[in-house]
PDB file of N, CA and C in Angstrom:
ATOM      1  N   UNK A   1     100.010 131.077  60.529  1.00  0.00           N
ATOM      2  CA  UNK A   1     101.155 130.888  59.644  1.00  0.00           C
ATOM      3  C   UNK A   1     101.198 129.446  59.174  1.00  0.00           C
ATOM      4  N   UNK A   2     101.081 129.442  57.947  1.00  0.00           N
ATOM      5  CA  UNK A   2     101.121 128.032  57.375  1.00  0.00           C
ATOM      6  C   UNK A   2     102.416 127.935  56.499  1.00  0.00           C
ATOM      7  N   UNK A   3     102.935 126.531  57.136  1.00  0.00           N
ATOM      8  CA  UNK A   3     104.338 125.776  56.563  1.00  0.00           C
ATOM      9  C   UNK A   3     104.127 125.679  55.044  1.00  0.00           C
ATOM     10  N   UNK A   4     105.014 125.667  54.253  1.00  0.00           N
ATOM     11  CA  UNK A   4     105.056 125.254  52.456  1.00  0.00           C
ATOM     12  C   UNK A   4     104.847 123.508  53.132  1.00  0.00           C
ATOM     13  N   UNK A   5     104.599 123.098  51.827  1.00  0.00           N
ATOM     14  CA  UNK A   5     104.095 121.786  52.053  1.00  0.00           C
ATOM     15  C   UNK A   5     105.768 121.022  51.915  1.00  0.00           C
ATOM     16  N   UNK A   6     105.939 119.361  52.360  1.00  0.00           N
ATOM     17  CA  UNK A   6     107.172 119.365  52.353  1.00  0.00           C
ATOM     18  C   UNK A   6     108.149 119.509  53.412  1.00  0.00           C
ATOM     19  N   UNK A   7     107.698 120.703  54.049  1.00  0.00           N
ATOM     20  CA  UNK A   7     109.020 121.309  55.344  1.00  0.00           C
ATOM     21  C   UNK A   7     108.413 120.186  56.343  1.00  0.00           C
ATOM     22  N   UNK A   8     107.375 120.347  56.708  1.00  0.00           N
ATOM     23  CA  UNK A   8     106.914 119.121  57.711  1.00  0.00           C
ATOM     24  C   UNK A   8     107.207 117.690  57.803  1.00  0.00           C
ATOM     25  N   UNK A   9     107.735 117.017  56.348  1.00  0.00           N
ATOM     26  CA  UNK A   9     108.262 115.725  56.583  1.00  0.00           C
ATOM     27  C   UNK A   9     109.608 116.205  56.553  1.00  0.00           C
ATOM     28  N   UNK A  10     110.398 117.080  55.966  1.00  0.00           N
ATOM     29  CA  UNK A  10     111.484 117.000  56.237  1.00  0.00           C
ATOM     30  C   UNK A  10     112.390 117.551  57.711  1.00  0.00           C
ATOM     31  N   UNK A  11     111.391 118.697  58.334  1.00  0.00           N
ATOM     32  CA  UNK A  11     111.929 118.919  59.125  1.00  0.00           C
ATOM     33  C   UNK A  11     111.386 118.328  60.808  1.00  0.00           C
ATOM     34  N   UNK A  12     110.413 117.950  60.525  1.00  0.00           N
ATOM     35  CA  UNK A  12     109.344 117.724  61.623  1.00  0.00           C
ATOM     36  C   UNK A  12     109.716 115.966  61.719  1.00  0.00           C
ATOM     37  N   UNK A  13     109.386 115.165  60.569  1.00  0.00           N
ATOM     38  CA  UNK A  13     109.522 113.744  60.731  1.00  0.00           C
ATOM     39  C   UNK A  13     110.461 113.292  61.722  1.00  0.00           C
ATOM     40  N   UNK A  14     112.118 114.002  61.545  1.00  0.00           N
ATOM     41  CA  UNK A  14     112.712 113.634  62.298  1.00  0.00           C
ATOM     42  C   UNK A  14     112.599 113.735  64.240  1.00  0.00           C
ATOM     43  N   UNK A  15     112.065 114.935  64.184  1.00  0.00           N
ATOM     44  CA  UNK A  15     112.166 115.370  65.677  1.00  0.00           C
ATOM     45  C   UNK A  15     110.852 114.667  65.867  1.00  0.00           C
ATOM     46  N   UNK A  16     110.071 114.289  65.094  1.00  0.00           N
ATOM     47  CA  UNK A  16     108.847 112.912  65.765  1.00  0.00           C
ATOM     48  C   UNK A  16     109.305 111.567  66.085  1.00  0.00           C
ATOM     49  N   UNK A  17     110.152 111.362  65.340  1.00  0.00           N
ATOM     50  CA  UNK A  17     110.528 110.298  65.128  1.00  0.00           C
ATOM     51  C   UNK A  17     111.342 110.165  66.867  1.00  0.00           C
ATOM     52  N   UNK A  18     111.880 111.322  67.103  1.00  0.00           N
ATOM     53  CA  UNK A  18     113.195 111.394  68.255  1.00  0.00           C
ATOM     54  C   UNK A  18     112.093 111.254  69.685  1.00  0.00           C
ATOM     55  N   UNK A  19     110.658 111.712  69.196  1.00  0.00           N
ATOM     56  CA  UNK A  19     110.125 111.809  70.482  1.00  0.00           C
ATOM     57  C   UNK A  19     109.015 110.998  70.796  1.00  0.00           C
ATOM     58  N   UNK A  20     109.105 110.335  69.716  1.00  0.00           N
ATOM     59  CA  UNK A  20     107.982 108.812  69.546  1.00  0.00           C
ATOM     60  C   UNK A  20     109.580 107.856  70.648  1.00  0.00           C
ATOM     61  N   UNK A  21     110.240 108.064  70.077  1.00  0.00           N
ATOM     62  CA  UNK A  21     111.300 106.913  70.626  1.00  0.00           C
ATOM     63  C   UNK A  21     111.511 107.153  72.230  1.00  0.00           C
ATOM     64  N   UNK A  22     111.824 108.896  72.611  1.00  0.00           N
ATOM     65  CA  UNK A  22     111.729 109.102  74.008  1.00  0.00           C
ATOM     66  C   UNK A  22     110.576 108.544  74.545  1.00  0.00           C
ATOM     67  N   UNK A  23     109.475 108.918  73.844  1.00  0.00           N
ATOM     68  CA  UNK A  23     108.175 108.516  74.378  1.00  0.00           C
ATOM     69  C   UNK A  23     108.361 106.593  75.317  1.00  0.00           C
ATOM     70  N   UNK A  24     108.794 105.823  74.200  1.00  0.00           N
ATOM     71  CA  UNK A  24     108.869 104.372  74.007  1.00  0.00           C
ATOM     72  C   UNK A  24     109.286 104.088  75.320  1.00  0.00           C
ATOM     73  N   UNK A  25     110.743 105.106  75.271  1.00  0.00           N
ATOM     74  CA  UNK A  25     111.666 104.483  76.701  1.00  0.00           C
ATOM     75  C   UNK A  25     110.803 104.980  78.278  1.00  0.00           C
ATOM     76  N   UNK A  26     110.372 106.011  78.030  1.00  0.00           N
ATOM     77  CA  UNK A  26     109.660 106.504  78.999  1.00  0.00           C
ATOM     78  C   UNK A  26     108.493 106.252  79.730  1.00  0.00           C
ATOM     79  N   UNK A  27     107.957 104.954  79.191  1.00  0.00           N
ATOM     80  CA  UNK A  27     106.498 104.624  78.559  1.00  0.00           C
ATOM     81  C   UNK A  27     106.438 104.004  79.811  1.00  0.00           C
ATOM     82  N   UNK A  28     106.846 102.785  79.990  1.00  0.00           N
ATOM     83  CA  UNK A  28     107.109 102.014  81.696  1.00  0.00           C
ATOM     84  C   UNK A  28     106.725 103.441  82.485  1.00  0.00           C
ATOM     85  N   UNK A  29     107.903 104.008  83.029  1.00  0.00           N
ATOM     86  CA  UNK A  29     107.745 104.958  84.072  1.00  0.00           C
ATOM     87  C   UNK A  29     106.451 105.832  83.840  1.00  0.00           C
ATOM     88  N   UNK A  30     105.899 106.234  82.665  1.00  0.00           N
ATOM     89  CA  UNK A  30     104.947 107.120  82.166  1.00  0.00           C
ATOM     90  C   UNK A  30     103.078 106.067  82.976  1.00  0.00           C
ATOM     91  N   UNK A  31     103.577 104.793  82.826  1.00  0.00           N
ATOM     92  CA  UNK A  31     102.515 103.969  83.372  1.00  0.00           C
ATOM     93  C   UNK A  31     102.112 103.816  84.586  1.00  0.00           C
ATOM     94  N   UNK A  32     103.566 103.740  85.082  1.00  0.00           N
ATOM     95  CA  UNK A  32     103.504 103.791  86.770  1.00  0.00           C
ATOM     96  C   UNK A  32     103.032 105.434  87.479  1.00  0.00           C
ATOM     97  N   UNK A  33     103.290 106.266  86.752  1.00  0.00           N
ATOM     98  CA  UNK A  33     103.104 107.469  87.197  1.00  0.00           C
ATOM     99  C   UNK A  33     101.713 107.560  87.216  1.00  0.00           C
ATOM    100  N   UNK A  34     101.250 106.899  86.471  1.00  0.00           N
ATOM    101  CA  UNK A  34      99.384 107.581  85.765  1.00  0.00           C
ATOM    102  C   UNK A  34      98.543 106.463  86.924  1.00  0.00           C
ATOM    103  N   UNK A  35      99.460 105.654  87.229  1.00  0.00           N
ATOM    104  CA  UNK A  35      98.526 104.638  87.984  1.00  0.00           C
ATOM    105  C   UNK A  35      98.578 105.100  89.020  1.00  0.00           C
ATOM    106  N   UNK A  36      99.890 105.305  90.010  1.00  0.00           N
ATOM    107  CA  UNK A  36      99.635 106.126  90.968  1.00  0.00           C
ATOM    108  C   UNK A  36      99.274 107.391  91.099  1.00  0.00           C
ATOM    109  N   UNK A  37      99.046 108.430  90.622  1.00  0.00           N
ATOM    110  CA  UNK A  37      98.656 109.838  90.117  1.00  0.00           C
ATOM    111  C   UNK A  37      96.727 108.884  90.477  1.00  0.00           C
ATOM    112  N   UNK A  38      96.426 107.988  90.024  1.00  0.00           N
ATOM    113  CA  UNK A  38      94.861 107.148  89.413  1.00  0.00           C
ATOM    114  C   UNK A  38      94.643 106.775  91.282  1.00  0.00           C
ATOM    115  N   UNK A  39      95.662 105.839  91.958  1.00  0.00           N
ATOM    116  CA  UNK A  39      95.165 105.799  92.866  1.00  0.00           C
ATOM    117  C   UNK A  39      95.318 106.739  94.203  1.00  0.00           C
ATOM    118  N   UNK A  40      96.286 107.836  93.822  1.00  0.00           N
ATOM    119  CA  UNK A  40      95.884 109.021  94.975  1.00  0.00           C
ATOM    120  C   UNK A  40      94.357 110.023  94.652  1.00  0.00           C
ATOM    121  N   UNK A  41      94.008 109.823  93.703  1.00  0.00           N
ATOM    122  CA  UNK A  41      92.668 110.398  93.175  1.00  0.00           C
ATOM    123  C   UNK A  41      91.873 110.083  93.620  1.00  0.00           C
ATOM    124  N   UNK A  42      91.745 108.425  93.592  1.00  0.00           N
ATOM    125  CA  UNK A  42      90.825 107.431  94.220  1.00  0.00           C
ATOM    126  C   UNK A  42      90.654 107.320  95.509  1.00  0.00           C
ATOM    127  N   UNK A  43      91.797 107.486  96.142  1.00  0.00           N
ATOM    128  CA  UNK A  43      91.998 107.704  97.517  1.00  0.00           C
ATOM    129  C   UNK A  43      91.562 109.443  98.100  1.00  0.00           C
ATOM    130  N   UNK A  44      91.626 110.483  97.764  1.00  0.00           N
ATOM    131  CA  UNK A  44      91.182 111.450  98.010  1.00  0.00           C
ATOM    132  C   UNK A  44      89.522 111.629  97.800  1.00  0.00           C
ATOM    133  N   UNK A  45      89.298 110.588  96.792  1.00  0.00           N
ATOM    134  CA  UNK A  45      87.299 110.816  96.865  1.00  0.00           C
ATOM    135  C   UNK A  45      86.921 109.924  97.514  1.00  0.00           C
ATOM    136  N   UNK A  46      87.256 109.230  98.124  1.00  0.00           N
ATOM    137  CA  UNK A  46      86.805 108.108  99.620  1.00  0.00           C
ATOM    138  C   UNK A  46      87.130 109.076 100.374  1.00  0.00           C
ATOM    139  N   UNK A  47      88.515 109.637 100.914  1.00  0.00           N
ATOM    140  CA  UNK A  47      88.293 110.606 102.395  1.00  0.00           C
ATOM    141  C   UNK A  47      87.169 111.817 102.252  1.00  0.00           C
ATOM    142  N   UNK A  48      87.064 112.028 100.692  1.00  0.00           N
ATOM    143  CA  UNK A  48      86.234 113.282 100.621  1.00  0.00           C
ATOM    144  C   UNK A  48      84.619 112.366 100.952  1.00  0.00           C
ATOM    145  N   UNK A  49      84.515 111.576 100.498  1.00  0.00           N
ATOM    146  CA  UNK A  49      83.167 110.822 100.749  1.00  0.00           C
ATOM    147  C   UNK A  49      82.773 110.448 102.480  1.00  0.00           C
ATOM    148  N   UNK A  50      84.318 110.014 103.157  1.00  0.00           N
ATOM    149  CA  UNK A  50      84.093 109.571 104.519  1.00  0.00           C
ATOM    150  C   UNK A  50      84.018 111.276 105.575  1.00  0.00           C
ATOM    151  N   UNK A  51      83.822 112.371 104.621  1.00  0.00           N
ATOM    152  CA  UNK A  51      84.355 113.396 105.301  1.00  0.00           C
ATOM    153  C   UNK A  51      82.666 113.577 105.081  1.00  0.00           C
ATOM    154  N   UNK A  52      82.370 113.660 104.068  1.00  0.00           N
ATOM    155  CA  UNK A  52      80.686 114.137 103.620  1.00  0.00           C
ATOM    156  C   UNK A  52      79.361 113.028 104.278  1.00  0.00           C
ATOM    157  N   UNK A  53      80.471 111.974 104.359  1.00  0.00           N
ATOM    158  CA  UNK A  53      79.191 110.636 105.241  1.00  0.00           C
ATOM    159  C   UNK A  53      79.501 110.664 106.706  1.00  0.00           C
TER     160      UNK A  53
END
């Protein structure tokens, strides 16, 4: 199903616009999450490595 051309900036721009901005505020916490999420990863393929060595 394809949109008429048009509906997408008018109806879409805004709710991007609303979730580029959530995005913004969220962005801090969104960093800290990925880093730790990064080092329990890191930490599970060392025990998996000290489990296999």
């Amino acid at each position: 199903m394809s949109l008429p051309d048009g509906y997408e900036t008018r109806f879409y721009a805004k709710v991007r616009q609303r979730h580029e901005r959530e995005r913004a505020e969220q962005g801090k916490s969104a960093e800290a999450r990925a880093t730790r999420c990064g080092s329990i990863t890191a930490r599970a393929d060392e025990i998996e490595q000290e489990q296999a060595g």
